[in-house]
Protein backbone atom coordinates (compact mmCIF):
# COMPACT_ATOMS: atom_id res chain seq x y z
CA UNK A 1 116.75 68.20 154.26
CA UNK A 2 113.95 71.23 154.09
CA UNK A 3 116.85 73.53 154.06
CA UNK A 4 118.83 72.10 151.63
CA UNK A 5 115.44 71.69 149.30
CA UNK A 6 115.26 75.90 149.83
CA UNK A 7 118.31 76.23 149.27
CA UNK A 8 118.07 74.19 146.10
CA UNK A 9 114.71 76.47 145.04
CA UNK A 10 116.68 79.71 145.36
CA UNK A 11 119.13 78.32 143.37
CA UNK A 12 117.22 77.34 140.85
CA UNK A 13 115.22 80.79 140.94
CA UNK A 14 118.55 82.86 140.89
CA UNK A 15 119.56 81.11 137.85
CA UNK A 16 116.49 81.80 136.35
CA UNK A 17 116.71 85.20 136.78
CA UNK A 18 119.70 85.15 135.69
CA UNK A 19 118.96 83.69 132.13
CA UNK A 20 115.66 85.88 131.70
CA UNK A 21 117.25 89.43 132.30
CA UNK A 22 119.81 88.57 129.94
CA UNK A 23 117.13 87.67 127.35
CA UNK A 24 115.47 90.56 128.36
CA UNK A 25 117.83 93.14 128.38
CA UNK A 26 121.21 92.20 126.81
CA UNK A 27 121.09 93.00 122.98
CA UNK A 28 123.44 93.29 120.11
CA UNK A 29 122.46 93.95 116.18
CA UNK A 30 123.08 92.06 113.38
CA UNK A 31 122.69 93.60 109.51
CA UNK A 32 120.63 91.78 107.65
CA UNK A 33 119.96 93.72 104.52
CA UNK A 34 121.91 96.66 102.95
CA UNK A 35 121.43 97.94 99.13
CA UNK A 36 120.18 101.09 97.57
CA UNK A 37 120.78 103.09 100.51
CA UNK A 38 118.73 101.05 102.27
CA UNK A 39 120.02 99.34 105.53
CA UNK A 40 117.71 96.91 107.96
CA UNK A 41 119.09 95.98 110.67
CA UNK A 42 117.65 93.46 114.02
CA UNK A 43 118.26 93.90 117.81
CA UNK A 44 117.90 90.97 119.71
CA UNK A 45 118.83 89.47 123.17
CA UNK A 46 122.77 88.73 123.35
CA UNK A 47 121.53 85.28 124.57
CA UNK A 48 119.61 84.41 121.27
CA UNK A 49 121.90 83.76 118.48
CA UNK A 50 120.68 83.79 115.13
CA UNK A 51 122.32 80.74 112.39
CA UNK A 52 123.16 81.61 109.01
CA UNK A 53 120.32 81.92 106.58
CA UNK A 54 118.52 79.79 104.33
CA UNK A 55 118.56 81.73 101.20
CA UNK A 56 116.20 80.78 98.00
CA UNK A 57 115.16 82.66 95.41
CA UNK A 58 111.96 82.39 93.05
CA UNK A 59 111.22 85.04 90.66
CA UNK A 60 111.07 88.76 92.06
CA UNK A 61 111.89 87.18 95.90
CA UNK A 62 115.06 86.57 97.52
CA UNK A 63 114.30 85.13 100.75
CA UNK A 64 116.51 84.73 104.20
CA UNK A 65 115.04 82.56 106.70
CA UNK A 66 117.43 82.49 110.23
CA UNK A 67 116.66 80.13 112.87
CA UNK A 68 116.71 81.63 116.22
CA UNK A 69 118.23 79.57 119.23
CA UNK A 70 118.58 80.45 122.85
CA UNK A 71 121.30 77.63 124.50
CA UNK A 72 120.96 75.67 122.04
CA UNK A 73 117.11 75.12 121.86
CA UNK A 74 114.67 76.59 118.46
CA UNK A 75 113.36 79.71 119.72
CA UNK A 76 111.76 80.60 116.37
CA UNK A 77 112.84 82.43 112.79
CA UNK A 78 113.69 85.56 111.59
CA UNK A 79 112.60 85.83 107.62
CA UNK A 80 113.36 89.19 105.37
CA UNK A 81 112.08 88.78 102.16
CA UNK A 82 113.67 91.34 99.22
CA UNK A 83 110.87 91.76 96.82
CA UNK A 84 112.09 93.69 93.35
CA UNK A 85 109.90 95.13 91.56
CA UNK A 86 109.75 95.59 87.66
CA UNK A 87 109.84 99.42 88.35
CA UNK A 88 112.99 99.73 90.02
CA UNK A 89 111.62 99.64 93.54
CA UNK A 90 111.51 97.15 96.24
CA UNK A 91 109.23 95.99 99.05
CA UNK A 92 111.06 94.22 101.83
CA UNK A 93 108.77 92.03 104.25
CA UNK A 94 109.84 91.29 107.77
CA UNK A 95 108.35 88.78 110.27
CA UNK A 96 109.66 86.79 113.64
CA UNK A 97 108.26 83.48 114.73
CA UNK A 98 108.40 83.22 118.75
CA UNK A 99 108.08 79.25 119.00
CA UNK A 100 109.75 78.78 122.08
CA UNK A 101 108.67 78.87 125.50
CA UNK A 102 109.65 82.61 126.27
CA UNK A 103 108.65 85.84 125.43
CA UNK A 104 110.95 87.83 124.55
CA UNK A 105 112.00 91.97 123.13
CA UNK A 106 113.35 92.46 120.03
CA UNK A 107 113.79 95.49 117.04
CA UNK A 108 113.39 95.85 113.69
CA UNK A 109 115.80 98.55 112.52
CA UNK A 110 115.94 100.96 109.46
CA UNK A 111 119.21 103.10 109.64
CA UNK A 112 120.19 106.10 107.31
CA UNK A 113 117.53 108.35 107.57
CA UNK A 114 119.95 110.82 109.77
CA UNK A 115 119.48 113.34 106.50
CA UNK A 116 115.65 112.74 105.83
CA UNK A 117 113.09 114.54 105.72
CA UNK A 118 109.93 112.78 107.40
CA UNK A 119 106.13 112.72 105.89
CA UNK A 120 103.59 111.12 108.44
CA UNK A 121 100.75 108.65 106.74
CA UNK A 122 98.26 109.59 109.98
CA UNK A 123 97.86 113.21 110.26
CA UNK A 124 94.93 112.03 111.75
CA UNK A 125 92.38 109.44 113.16
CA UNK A 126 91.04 106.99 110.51
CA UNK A 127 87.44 106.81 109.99
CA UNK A 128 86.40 103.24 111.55
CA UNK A 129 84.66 100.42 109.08
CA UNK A 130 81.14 98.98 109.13
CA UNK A 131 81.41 97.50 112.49
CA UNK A 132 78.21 95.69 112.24
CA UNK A 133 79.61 93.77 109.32
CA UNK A 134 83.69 93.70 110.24
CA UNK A 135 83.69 94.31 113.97
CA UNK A 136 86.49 96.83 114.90
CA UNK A 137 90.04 97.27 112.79
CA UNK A 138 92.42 99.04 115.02
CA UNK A 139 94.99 99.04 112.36
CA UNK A 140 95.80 102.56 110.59
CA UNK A 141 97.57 104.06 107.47
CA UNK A 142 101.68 103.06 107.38
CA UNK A 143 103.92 104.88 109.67
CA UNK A 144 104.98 107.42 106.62
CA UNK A 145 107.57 108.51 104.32
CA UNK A 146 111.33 109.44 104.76
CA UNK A 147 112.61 111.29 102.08
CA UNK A 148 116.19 111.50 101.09
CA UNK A 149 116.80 113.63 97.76
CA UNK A 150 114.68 111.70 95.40
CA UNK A 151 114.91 108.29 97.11
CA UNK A 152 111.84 107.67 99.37
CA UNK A 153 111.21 104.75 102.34
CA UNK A 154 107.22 104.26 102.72
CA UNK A 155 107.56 102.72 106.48
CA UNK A 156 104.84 99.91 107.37
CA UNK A 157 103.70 99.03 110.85
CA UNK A 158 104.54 96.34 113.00
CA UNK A 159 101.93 93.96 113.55
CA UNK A 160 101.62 91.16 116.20
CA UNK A 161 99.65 88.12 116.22
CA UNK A 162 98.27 84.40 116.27
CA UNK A 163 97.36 81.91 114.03
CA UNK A 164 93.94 80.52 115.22
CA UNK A 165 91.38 78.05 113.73
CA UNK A 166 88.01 78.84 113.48
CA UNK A 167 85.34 76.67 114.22
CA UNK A 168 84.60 75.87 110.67
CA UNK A 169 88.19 74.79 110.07
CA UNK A 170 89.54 78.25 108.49
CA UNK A 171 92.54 79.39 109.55
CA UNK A 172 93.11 82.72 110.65
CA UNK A 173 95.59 85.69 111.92
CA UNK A 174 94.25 87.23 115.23
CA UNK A 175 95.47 90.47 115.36
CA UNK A 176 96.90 91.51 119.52
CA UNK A 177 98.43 94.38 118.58
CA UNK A 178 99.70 96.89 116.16
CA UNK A 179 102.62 98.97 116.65
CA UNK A 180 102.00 102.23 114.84
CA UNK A 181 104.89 104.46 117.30
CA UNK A 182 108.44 103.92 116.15
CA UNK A 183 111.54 105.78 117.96
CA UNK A 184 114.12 107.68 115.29
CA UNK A 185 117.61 108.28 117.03
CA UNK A 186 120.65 109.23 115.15
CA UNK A 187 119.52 108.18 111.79
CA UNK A 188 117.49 104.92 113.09
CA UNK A 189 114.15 104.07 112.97
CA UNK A 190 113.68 101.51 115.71
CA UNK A 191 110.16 99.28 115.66
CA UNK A 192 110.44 97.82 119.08
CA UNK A 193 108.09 94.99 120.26
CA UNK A 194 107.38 92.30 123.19
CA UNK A 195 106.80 89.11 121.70
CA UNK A 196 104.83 86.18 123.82
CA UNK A 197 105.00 82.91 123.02
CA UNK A 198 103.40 81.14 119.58
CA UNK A 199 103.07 84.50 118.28
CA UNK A 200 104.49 86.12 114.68
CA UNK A 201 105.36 89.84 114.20
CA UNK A 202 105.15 90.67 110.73
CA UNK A 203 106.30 94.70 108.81
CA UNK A 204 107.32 96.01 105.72
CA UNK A 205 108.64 98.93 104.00
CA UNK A 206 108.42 100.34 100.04
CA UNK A 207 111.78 101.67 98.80
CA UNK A 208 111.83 103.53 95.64
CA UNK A 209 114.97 105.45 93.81
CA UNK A 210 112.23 108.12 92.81
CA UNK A 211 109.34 109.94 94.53
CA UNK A 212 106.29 107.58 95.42
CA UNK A 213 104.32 111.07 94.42
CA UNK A 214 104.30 113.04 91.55
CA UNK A 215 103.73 116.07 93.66
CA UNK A 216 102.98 116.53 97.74
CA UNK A 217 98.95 117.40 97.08
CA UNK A 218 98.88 114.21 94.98
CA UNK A 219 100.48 112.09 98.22
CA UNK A 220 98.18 114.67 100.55
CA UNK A 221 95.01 113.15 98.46
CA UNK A 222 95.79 109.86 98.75
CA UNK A 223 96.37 109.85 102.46
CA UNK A 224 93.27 111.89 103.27
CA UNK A 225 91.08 109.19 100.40
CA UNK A 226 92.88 106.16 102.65
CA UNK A 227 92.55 107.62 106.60
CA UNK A 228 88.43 107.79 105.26
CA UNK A 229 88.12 104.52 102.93
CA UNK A 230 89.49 101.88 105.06
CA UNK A 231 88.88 99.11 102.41
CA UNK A 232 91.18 100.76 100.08
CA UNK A 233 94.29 101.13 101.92
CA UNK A 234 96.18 97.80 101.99
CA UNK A 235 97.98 97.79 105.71
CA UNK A 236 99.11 94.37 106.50
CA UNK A 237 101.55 93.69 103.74
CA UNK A 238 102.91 90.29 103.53
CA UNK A 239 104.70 88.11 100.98
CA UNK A 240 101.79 86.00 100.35
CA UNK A 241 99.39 89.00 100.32
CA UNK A 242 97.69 91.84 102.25
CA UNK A 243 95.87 90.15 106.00
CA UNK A 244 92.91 92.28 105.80
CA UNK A 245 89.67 92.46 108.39
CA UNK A 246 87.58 89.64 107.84
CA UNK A 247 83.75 89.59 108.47
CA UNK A 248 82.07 88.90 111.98
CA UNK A 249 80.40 85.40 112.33
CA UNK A 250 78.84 83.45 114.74
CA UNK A 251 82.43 82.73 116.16
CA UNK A 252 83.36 85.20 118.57
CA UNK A 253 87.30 84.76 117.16
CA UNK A 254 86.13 86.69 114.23
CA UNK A 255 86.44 89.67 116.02
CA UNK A 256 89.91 90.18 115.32
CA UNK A 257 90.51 87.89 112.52
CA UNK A 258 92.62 88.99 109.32
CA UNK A 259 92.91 86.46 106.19
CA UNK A 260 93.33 87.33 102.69
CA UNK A 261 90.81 87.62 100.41
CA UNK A 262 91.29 87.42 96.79
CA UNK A 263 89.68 90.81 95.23
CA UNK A 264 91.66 92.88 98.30
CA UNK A 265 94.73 90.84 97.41
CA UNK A 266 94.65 92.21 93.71
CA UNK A 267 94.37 95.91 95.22
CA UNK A 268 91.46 97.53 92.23
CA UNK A 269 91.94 100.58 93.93
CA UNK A 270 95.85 101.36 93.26
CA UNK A 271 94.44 100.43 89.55
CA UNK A 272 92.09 102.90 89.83
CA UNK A 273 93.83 105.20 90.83
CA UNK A 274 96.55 104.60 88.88
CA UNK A 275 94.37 105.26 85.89
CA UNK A 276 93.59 108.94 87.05
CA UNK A 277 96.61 109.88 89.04
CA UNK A 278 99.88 107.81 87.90
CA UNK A 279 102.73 107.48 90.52
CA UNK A 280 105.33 105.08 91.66
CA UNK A 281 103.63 104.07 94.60
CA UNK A 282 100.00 102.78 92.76
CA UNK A 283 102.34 101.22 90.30
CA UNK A 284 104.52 99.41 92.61
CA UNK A 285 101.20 97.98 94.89
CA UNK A 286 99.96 96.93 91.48
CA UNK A 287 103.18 95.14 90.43
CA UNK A 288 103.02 93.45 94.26
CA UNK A 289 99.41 92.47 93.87
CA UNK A 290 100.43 90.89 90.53
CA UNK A 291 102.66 88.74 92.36
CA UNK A 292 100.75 87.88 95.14
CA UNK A 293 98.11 86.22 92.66
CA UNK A 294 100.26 84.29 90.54
């Protein structure tokens, strides 16, 4: 009877095994997105199948939700969001919900660059905030720009998280991780990640059929304002709004807590700036923040 029980255990184990590598390291891509030269792409475990998506569309937005499933059981969602902009470009959101009960690898793709020409947005470290007031904010500038003849790809980070409740009731992002690396191979830009359990990752990226810069000193400005003003470079970029730092309190979750806040959401620098030096990419954040606040 003992042996049979170990017997039964190793079973059990080798089939477990089993199922985990190949949601660990089996993958295929589906496209999810493809227009203006721009095509976005997701890698995921063989095992995990995605369903076809929930579209809706209210004003600028067209949204895809996809559930995820692994054997038949909700793993969690895949969303793009296509976000048109009354200038002609486009900001397209990305996030994954991990629901289930395994972590799992996955990768957010953006393929075509094999003939662009690539501009970082961190030349160098960013100065850190008031940490007596915010605490620290790992996050940095977006990844940077690929150029193809006059159409431009401004490339956000990846960032991972969970949604926690304070102790005064507010809900909150706590940031784990931001990916700020990406791997370009053959034309692809690959934003890899591990993601645990009850946790969201959540990018973006600005497409425009025009330069986001008048000229290269005008971009060189603006990243070298942004790496040294970390209030005025919006990071986090989701449909609803920007996640930006939020200010230490008595709860020690604060440390790492992101929310939005209403005069960050509507983004008074890009109008600013806008003001002084015009250029597709202050309009466009402008035309976003409208959005975000109606």
């Amino acid at each position: 009877m003992f042996r049979k029980i170990i017997i039964l255990i190793g079973v059990v184990f080798f089939m477990s095994l089993i199922v985990f590598t190949a949601v660990m390291f089996l993958k295929n891509e589906v496209e999810i997105h493809s227009e203006n030269n721009v095509s976005v792409t997701i890698e995921k475990p063989t095992f995990i199948t995605l369903s076809e998506p929930k579209v809706t569309e209210s004003g600028s937005d067209l949204t895809q939700v996809y559930q995820m499933t692994l054997l038949g059981l909700n793993v969690g969602t895949y969303t793009l969001v296509d976000r048109s902009l009354n200038n002609g470009s486009s900001i397209i959101f990305e996030e994954i919900k991990n629901t289930g009960w395994l972590p799992y690898t996955v990768s957010m793709n953006v393929n075509n660059l094999e003939d662009a020409d690539f501009k970082s947005w961190n030349p160098k470290s960013t100065t850190r905030l008031d940490e007596t007031i915010y605490g620290p904010d790992p996050t940095t500038n977006p990844y940077g720009v690929f150029t193809n003849g006059n159409s431009e790809i401004l490339i956000g980070n990846v960032y991972v998280s969970r949604r926690l409740q304070l102790g005064n009731g507010d809900w909150v992002q706590e940031l784990r991780h931001e990916i700020a690396e990406f791997t370009v191979e053959e034309g692809k830009l690959s934003k890899n990640l591990w993601l645990p359990p009850q946790h969201s990752s959540q990018t973006w990226l600005m497409a425009a059929q025009e330069p986001l810069f008048e000229t290269d000193e005008a971009e060189d400005e603006w990243i070298e304002f942004s790496l040294e003003n970390r209030l005025s470079q919006l990071n986090w970029l989701t449909p609803e709004g920007p996640y930006v730092k939020l200010e230490l309190t008595d709860d020690l979750r604060t440390e790492l807590a992101y929310g939005y806040l209403p005069k960050r959401t509507a983004d008074l620098t890009s109008l600013e700036w806008n003001e002084t030096a015009p250029s597709v990419f202050f309009e466009s954040m402008i035309l976003n923040a409208e959005i975000n606040q109606q």
